[in-house]
Protein backbone atom coordinates (compact mmCIF):
# COMPACT_ATOMS: atom_id res chain seq x y z
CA UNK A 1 0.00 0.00 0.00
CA UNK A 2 1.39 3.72 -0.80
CA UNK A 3 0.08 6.98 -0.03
CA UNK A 4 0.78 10.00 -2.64
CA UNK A 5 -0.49 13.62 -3.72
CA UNK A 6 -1.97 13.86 -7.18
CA UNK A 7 -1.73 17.11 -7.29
CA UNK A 8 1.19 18.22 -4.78
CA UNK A 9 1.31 21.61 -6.12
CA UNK A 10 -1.47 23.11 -3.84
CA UNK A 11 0.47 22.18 -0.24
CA UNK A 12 2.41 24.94 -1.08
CA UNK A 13 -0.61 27.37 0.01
CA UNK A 14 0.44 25.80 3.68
CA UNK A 15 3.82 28.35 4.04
CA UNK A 16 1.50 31.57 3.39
CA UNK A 17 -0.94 29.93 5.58
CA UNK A 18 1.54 29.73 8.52
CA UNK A 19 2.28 33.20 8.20
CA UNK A 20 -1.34 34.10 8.42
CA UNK A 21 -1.52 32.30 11.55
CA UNK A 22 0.72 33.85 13.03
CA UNK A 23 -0.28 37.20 12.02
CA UNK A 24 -3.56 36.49 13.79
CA UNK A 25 -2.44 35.48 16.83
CA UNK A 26 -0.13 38.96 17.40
CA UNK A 27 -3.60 40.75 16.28
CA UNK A 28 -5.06 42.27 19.23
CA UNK A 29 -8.89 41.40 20.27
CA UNK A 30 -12.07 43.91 20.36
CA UNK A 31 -11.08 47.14 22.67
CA UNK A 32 -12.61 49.75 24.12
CA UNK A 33 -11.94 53.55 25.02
CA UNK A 34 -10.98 54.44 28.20
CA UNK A 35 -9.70 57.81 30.00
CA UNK A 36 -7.51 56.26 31.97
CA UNK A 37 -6.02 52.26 32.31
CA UNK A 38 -5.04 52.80 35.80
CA UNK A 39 -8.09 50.70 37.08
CA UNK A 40 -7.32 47.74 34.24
CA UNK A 41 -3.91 47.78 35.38
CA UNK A 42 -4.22 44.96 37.78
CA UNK A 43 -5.99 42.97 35.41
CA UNK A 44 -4.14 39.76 33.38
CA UNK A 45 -5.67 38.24 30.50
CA UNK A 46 -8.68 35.96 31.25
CA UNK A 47 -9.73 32.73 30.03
CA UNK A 48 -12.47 34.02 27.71
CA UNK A 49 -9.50 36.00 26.01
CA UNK A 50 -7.51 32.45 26.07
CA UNK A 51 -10.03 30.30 24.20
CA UNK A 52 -10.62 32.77 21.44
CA UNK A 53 -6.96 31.35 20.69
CA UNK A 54 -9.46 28.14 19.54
CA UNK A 55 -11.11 30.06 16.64
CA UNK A 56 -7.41 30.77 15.59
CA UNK A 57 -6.31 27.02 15.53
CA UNK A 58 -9.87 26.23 14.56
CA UNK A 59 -9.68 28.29 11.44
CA UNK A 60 -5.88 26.94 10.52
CA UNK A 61 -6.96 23.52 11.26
CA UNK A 62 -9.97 23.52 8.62
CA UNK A 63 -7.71 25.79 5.76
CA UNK A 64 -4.92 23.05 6.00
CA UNK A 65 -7.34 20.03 5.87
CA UNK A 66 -8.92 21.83 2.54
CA UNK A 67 -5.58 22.42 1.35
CA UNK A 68 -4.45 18.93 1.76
CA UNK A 69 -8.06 17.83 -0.20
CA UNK A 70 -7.04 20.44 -2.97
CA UNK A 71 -3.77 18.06 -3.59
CA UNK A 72 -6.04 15.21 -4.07
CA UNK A 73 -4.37 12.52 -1.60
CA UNK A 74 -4.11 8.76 -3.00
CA UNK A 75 -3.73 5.64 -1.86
CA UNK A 76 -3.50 2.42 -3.59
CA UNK A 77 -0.95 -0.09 -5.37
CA UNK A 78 1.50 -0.46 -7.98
CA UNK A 79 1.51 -3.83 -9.75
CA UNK A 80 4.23 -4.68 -11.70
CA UNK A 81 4.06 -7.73 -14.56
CA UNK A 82 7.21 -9.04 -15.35
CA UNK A 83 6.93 -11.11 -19.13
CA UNK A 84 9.47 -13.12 -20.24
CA UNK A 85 9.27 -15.85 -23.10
CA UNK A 86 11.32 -18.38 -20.73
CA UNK A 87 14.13 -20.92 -22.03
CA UNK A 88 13.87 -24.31 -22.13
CA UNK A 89 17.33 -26.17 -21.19
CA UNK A 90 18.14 -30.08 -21.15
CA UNK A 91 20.94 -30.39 -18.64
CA UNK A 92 22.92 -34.02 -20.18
CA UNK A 93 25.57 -35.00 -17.89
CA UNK A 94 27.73 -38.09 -18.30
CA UNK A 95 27.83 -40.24 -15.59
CA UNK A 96 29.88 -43.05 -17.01
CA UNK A 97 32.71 -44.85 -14.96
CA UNK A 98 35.42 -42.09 -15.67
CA UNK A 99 33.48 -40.00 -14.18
CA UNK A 100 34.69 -41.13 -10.91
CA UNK A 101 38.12 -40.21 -11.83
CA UNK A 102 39.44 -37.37 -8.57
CA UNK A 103 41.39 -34.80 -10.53
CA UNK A 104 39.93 -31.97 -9.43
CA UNK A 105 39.82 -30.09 -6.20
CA UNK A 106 36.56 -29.27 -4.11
CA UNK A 107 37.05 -27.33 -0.82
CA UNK A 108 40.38 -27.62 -1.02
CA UNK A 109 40.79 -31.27 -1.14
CA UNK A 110 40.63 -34.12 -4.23
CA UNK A 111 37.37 -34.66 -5.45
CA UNK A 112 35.50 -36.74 -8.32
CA UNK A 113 34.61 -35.18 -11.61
CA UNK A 114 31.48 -35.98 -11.09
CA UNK A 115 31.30 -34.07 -7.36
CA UNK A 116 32.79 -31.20 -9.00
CA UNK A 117 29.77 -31.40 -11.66
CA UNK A 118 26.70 -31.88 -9.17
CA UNK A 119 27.91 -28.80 -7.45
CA UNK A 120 28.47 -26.70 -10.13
CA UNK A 121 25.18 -27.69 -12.00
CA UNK A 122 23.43 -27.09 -9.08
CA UNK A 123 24.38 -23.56 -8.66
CA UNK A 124 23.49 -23.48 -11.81
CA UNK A 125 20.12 -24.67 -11.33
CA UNK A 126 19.56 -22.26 -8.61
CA UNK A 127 20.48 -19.18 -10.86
CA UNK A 128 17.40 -20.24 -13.63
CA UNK A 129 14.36 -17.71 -13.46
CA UNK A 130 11.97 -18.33 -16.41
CA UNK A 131 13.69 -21.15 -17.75
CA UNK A 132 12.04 -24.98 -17.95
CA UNK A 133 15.22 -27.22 -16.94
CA UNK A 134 15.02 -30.72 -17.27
CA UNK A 135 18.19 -33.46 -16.42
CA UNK A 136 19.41 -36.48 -19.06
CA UNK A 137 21.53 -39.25 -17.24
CA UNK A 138 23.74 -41.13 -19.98
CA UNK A 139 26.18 -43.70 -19.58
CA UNK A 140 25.95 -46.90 -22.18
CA UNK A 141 22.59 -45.81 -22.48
CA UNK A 142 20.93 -42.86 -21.47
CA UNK A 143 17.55 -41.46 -20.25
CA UNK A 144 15.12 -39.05 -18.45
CA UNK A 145 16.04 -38.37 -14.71
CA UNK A 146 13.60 -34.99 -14.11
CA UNK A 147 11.55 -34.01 -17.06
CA UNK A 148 11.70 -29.95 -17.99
CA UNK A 149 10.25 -28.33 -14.85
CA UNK A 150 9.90 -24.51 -13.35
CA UNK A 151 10.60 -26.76 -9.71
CA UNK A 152 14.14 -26.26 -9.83
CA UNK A 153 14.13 -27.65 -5.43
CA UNK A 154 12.81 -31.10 -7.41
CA UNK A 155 15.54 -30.82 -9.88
CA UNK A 156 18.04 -30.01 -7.83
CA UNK A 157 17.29 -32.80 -5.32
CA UNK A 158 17.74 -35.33 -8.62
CA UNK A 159 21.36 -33.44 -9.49
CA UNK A 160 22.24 -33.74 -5.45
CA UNK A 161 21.88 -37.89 -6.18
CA UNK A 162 23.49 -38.58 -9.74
CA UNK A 163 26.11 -41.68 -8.83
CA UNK A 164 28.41 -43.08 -11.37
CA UNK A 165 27.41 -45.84 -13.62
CA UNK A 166 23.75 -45.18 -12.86
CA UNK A 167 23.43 -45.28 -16.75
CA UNK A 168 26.37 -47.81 -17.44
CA UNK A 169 30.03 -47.00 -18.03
CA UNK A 170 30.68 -46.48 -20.95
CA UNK A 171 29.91 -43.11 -22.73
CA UNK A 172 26.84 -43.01 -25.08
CA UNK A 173 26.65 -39.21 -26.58
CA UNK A 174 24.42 -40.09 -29.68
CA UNK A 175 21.88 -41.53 -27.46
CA UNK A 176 22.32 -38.58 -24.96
CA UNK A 177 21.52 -35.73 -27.27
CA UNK A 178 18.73 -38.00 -28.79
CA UNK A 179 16.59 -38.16 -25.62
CA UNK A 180 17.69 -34.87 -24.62
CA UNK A 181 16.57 -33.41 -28.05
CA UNK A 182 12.93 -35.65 -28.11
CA UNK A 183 12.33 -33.81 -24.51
CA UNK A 184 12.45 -30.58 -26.67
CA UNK A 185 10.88 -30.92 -29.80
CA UNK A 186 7.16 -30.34 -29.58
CA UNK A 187 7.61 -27.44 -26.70
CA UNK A 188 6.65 -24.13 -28.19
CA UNK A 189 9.82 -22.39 -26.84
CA UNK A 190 11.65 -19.55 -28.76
CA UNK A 191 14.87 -21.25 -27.95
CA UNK A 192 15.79 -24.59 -26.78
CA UNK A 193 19.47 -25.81 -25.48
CA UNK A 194 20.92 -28.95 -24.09
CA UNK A 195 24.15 -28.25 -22.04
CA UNK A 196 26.27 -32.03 -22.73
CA UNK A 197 28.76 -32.79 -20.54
CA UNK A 198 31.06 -35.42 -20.41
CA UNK A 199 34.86 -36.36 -19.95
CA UNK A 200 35.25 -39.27 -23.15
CA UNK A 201 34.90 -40.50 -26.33
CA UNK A 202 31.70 -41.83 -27.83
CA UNK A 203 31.92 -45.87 -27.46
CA UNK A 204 28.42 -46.76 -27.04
CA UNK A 205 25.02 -46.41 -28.32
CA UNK A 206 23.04 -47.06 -30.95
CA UNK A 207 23.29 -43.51 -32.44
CA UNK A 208 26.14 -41.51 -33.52
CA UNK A 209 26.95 -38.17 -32.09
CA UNK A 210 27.54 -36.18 -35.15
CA UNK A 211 23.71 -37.76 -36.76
CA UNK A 212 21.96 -37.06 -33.58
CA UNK A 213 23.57 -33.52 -34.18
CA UNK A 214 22.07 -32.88 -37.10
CA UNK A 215 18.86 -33.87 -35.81
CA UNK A 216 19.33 -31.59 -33.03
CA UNK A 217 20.70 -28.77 -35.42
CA UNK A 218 17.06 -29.50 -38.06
CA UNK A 219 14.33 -29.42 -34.74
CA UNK A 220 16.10 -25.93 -33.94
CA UNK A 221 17.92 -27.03 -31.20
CA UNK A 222 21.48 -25.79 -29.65
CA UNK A 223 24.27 -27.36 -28.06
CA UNK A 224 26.24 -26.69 -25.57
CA UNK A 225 29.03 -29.63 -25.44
CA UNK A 226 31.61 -29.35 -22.63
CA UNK A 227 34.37 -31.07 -21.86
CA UNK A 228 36.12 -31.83 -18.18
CA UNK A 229 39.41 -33.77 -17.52
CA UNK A 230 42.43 -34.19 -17.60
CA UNK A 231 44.16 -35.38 -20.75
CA UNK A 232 45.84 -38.62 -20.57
CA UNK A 233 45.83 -40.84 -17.49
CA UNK A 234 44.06 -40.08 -14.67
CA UNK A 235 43.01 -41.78 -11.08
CA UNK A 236 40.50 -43.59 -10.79
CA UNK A 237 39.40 -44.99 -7.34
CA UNK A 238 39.09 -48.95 -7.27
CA UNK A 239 36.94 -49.79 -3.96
CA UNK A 240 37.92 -53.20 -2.06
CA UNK A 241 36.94 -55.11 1.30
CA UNK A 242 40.90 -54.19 2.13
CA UNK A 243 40.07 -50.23 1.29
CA UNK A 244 40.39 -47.98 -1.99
CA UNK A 245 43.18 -48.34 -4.34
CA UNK A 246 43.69 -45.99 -7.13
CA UNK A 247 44.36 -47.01 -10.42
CA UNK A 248 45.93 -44.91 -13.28
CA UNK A 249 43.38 -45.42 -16.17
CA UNK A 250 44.11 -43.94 -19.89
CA UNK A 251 40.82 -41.49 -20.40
CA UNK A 252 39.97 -40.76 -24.13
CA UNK A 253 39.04 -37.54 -25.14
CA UNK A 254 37.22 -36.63 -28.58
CA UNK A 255 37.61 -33.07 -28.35
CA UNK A 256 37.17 -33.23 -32.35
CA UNK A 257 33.56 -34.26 -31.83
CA UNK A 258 32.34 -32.24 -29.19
CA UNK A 259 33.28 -29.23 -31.19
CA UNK A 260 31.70 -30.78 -34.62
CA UNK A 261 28.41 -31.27 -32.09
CA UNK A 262 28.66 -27.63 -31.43
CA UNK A 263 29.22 -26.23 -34.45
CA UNK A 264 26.62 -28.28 -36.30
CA UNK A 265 24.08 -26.66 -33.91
CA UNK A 266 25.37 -23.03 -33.69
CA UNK A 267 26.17 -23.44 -29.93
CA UNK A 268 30.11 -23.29 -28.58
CA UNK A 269 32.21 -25.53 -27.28
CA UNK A 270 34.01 -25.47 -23.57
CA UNK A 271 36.87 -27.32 -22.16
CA UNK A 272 37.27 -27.66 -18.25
CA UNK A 273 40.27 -29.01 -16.21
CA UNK A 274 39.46 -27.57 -13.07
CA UNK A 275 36.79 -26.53 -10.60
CA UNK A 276 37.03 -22.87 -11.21
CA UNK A 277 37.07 -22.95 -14.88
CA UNK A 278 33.65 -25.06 -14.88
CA UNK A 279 32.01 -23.07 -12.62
CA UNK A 280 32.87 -19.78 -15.39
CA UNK A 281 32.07 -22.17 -18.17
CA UNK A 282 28.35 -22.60 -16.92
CA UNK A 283 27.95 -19.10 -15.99
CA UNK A 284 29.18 -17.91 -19.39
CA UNK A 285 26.09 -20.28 -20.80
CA UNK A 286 23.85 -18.89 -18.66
CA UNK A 287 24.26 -15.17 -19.86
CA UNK A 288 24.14 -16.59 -23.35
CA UNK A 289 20.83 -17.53 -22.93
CA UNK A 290 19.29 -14.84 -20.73
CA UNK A 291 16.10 -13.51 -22.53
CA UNK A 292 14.72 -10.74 -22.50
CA UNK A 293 12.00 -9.42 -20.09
CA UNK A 294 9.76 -6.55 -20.48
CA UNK A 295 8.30 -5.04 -17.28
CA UNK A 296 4.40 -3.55 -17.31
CA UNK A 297 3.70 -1.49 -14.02
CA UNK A 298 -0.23 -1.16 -13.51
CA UNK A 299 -1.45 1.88 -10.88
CA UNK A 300 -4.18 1.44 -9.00
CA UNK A 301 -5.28 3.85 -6.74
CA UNK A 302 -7.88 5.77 -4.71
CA UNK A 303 -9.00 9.04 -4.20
CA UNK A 304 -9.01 9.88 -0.45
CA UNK A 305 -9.59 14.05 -0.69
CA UNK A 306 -13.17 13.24 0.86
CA UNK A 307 -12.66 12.83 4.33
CA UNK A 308 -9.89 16.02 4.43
CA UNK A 309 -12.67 18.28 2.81
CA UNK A 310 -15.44 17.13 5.18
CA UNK A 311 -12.85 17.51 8.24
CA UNK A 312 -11.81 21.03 7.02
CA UNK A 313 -15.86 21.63 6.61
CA UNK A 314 -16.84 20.76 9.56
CA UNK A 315 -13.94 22.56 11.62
CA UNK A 316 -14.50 25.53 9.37
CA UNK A 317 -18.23 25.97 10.48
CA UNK A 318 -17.11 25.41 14.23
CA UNK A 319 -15.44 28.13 13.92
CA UNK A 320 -17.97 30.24 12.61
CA UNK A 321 -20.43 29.48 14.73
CA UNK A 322 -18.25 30.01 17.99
CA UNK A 323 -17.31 33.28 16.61
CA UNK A 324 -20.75 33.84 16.76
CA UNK A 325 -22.06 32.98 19.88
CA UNK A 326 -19.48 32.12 23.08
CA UNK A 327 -16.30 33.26 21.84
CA UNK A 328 -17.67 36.77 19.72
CA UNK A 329 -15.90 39.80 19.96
CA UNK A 330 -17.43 42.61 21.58
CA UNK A 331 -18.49 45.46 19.10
């Protein structure tokens, strides 16, 4: 709720109204002729004299409450619409066995790609406003974890639990950006994207990556594609009823590819190797896609001049009327 003047303009009446006031308060009252004051001289002022000092406040109280109608006081609302044509985003993150690999850092210590991932998508997640994000899981195969959805506490929730080799281990990308692009093709979106991750080659599926592509690129889709890793070997942790071991496993990486994916669907192409980089890699994505929003502000208010003008016209007769009868002046 807000309170403002229509028409502010007329307060400014209330400084020559003050001066007025005072004006009439230095005025002296009715008098009469006398040879001599010596026999008033003893006298003070009495109370009669006093309370004519009402027809004085009487007669500023009812001027400013008229004034303040004359500015036309207002209360009400202001509703703002915000409208947005949202975007709708297929997050597809790998989840395959090299996933697992701990080259990167988290909090300071050694942590698994896929850690690294679920934290940084999820901050991602919680930046969307607008957008419809829904979450692919691919491994040998892949599917539908969390279908597009404004809930992004429900999506988030299915990010906090991807595992590894929840969708196999090995790295299907065709099938990946196949799902991913059926979840998109009969929305009504002005622009749909599907963010792929993943640290590999393609070595699985039934689809290739560069044909599911082009069928991305022809339904009007985008891809993202970004890759994580290090090159070459990295350590992967081998869990045993004696403890963890870590083996040193050769990871592929088809950079070639993931840039031909991009391309093909006018999107870019990212490379990550650490924490920090991934973290500006999604955030750069996210300002890509930011749409734009076009604010409407609706007023709604109510004139509230009546009560002042009644207030000032009842006051204003008071004051006439006690001017009149127990307060007059003597002629």
């Amino acid at each position: 709720m807000t309170f403002h003047f229509a028409s502010p303009g007329w307060l400014l009446l209330l400084v020559p109204l003050i001066l007025v006031v005072r004006q009439m308060q230095r005025e002296p009252g009715a008098a009469l002729k006398y040879s001599s004051l010596r026999l008033l001289a003893g006298l003070g002022r009495t109370g009669r004299t006093n309370r004519r000092q009402l027809l004085v406040f009487l007669r500023a109280a009812a001027l400013i409450l008229l004034i303040v109608a004359l500015a036309r006081p207002q209360t009400g609302r202001k509703l703002t619409e915000v409208i947005s044509e949202g975007v709708d985003i297929v997050l597809a993150i790998d989840t395959s066995r090299s996933m697992e690999a701990t080259d990167f850092v988290l909090k300071g210590k050694p942590a698994s790609r896929l850690d690294v991932v679920k934290q940084v998508v999820r901050e991602f997640v919680r930046n969307q406003s607008g957008n419809r994000v829904g979450l692919v899981v691919f491994g040998s195969e892949a599917f539908t974890q969390c279908p597009l959805t404004l809930d992004y506490g429900v999506l988030d929730s299915f990010v906090a639990r991807l595992e590894t080799g929840m969708a196999g281990d090995a790295t299907a990308i065709g099938s990946a950006l196949s799902v991913a692009s059926a979840r998109l093709k009969d929305l009504p979106a002005k622009s749909k994207v599907i963010i792929l991750l993943t640290d590999g080659a393609s070595n699985a599926g039934p689809v290739g990556p560069l044909d599911a592509a082009e069928a991305a690129r022809a339904l009007g889709i985008k891809v993202y594609t970004v890759g994580i890793g290090t090159e070459g070997y990295a350590p992967i942790p081998r869990h045993t009823i004696l403890g963890t071991f870590y083996d040193s496993v050769k990871v592929e990486f088809d950079e070639a590819t993931l840039r031909q994916i991009a391309e093909t669907t006018a999107g870019r192409y990212f490379f990550a190797t650490d924490t920090d980089t991934l973290e500006n890699i999604y955030d750069t994505i996210d300002k890509l896609e930011k749409t734009e929003k076009k604010v409407k502000e609706h007023m709604d208010f109510h004139e509230r001049f009546v009560p002042f003008s009644v207030a000032g016209l009842v006051l204003l007769l008071l004051e006439i009327v006690l001017a009149n009868t127990w307060l007059r002046k003597l002629p």
